[in-house]
C-alpha atoms as a PDB file:
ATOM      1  CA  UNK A   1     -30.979  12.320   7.142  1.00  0.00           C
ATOM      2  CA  UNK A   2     -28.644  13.890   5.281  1.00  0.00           C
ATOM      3  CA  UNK A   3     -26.908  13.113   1.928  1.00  0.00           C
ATOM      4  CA  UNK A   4     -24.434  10.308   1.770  1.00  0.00           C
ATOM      5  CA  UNK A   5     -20.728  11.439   2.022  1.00  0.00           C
ATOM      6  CA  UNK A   6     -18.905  11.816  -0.603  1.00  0.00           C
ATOM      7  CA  UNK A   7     -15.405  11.070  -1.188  1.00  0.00           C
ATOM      8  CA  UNK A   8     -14.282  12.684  -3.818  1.00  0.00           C
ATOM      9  CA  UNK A   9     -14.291  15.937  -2.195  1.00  0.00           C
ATOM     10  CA  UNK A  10     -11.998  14.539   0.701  1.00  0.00           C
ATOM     11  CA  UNK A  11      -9.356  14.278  -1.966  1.00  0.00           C
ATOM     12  CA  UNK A  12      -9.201  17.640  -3.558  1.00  0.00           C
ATOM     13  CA  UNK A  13      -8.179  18.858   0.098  1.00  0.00           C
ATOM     14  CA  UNK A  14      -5.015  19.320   1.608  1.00  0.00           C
ATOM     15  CA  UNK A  15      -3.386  16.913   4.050  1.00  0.00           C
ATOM     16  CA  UNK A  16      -4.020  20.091   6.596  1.00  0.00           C
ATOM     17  CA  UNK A  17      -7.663  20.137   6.324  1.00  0.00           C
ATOM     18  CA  UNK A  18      -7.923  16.766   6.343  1.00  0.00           C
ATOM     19  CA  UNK A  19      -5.968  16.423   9.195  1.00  0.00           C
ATOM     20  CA  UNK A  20      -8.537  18.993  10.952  1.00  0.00           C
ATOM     21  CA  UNK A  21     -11.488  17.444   9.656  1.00  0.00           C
ATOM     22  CA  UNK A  22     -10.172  14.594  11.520  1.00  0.00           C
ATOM     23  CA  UNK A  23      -9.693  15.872  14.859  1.00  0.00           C
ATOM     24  CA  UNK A  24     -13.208  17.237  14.647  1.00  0.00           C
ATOM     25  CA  UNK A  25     -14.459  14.173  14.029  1.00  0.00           C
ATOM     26  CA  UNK A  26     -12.813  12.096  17.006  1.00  0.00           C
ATOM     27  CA  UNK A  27     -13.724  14.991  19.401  1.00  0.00           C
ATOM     28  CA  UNK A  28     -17.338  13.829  17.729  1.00  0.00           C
ATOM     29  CA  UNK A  29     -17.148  10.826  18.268  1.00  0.00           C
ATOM     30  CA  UNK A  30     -16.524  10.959  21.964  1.00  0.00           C
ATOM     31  CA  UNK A  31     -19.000  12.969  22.614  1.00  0.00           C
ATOM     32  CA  UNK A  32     -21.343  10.888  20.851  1.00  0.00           C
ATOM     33  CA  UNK A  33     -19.758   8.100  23.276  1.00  0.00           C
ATOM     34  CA  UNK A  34     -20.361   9.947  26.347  1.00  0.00           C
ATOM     35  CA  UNK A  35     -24.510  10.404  25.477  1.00  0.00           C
ATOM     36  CA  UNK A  36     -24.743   6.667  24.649  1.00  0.00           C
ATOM     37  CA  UNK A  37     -23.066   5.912  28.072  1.00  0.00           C
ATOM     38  CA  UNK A  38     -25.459   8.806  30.493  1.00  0.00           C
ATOM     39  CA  UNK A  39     -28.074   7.076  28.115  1.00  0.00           C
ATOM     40  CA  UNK A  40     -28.964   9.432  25.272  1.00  0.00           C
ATOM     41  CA  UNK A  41     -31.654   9.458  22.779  1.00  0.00           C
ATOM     42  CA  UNK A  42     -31.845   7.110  19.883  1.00  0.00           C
ATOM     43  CA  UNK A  43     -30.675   9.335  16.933  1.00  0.00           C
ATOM     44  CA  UNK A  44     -27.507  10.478  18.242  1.00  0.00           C
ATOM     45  CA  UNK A  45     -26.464   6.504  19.305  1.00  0.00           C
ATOM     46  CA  UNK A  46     -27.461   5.990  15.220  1.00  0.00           C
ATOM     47  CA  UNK A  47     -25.137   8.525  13.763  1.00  0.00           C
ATOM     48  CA  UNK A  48     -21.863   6.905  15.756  1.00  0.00           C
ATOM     49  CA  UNK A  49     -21.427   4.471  12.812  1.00  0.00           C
ATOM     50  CA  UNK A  50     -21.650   7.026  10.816  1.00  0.00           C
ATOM     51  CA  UNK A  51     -19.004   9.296  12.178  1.00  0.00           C
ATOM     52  CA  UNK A  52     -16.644   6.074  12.490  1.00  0.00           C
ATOM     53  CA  UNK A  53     -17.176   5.656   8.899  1.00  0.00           C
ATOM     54  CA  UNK A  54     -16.339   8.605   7.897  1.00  0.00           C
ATOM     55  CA  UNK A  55     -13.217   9.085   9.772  1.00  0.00           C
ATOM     56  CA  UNK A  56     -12.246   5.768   8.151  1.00  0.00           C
ATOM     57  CA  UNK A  57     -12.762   7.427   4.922  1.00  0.00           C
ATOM     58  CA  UNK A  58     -10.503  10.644   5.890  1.00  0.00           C
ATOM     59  CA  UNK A  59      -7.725   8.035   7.265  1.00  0.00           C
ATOM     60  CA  UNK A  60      -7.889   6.330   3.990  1.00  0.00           C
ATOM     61  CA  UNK A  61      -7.670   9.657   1.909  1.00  0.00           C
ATOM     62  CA  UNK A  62      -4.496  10.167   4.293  1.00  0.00           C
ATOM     63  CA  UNK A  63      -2.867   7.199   3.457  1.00  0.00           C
ATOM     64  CA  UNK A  64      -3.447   7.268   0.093  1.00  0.00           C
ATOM     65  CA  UNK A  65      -2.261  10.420  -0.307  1.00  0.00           C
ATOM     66  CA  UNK A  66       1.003   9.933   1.702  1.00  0.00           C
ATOM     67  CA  UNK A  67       1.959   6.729  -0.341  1.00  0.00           C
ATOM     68  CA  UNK A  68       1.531   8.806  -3.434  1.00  0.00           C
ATOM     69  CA  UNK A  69       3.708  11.282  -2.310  1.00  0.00           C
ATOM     70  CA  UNK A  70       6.197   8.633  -1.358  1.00  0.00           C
ATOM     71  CA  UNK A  71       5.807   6.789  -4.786  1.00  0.00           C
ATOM     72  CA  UNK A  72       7.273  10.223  -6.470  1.00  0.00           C
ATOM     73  CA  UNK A  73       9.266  10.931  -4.761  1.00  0.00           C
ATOM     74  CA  UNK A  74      10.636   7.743  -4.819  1.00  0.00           C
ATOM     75  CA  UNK A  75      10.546   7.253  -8.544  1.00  0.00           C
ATOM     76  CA  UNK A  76      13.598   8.394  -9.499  1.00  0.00           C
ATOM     77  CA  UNK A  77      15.889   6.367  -7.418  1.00  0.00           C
ATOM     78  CA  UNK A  78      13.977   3.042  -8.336  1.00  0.00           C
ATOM     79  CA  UNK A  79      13.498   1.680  -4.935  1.00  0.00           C
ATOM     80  CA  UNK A  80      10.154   1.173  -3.040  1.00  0.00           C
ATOM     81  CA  UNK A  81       9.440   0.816   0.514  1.00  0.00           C
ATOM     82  CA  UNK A  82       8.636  -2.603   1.592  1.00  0.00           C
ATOM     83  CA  UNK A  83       5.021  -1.737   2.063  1.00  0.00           C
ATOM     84  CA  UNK A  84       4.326  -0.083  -0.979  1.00  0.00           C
ATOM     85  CA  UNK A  85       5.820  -3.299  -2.840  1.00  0.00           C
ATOM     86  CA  UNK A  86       3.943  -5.752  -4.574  1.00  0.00           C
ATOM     87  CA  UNK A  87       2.508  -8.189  -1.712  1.00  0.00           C
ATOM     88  CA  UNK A  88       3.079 -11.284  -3.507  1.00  0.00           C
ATOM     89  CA  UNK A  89       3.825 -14.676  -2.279  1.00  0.00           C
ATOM     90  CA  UNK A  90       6.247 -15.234   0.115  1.00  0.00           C
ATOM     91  CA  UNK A  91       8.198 -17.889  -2.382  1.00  0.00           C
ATOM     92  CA  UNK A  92       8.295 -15.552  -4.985  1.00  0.00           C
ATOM     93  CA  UNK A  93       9.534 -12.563  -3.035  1.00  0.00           C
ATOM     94  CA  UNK A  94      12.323 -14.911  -2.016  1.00  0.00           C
ATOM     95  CA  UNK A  95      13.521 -16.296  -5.430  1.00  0.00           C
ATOM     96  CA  UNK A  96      16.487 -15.367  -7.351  1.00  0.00           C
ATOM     97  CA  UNK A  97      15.958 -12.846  -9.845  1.00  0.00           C
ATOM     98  CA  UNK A  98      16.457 -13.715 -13.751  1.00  0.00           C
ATOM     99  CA  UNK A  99      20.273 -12.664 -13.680  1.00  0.00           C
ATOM    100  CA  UNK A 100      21.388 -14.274 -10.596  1.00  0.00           C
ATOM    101  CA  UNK A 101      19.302 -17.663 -11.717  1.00  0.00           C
ATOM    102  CA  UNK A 102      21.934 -17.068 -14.741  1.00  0.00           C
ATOM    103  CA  UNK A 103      24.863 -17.179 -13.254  1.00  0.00           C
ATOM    104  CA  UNK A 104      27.879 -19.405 -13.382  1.00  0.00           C
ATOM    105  CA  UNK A 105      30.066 -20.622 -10.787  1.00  0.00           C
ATOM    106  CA  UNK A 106      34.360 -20.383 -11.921  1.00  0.00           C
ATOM    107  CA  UNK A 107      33.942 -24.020 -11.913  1.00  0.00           C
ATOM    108  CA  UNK A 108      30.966 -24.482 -14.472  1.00  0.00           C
ATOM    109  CA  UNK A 109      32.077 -21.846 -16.191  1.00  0.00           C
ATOM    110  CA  UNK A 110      35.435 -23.491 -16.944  1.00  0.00           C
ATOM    111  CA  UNK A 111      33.792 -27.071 -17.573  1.00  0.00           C
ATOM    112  CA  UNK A 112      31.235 -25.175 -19.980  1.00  0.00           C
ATOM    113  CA  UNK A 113      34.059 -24.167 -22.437  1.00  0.00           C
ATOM    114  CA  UNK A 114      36.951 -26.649 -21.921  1.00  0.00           C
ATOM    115  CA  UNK A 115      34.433 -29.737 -22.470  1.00  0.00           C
ATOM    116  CA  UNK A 116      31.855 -27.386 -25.412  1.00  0.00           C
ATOM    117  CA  UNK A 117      29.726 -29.536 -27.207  1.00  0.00           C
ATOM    118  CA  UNK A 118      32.402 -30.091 -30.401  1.00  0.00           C
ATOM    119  CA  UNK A 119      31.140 -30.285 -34.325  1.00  0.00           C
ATOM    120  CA  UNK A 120      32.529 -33.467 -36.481  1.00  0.00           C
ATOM    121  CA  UNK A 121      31.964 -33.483 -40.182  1.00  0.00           C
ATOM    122  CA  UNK A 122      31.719 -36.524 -41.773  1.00  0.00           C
ATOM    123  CA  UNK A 123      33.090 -37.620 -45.140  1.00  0.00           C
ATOM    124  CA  UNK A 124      31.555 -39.697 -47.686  1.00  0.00           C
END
């Protein structure tokens, strides 16, 4: 067998190679497919996990590295897609934000300063 896979290469590649690496390994797969289905030997059925797994790991390499991209280029303007947002709760996504929680209608606003809480002094 040979040595486990290792990820960490996957990343130092370019979205290209990746992207080739990939197609290699569906066309793989298949044909890994198409012996377990005519009834191939044992080791080739074994190593079908294996190839799923590792185009798992290249799709998630992908990903990763698109959403990064996206998060630059993103930065500057402030605004996140919805999926790269924190998940949350749906209640919390929903709630006002500080500032609008702070805000006061023309009518509270006017009862606020024409009724303020006033200051007697008392003499002795």
């Amino acid at each position: 067998m040979s040595q486990k896979f290792k990820v960490r290469k996957l990343r130092d590649q370019k979205p290209e190679d990746l992207l080739k690496d990939l197609e290699k390994l569906k066309s793989e797969l298949i044909q890994l497919k198409t012996v377990k289905v005519s009834a191939g030997n044992a080791q080739k059925l074994g190593r079908i996990g294996l190839v799923r797994k590792r185009i798992a790991k290249h799709l998630t390499v992908i990903n990763q590295q698109r959403s990064d991209q996206v998060k630059s280029s993103t930065k500057s303007s402030g605004k996140l897609p919805v999926d790269l947002r924190g998940k949350q709760t749906r209640a919390i996504r929903q709630r006002l934000t500080r500032s609008e929680r702070a805000q006061k209608t023309l009518r509270q606003w006017k009862r606020l300063n024409n009724f303020a809480l006033r200051k007697f002094a008392l003499k002795e």
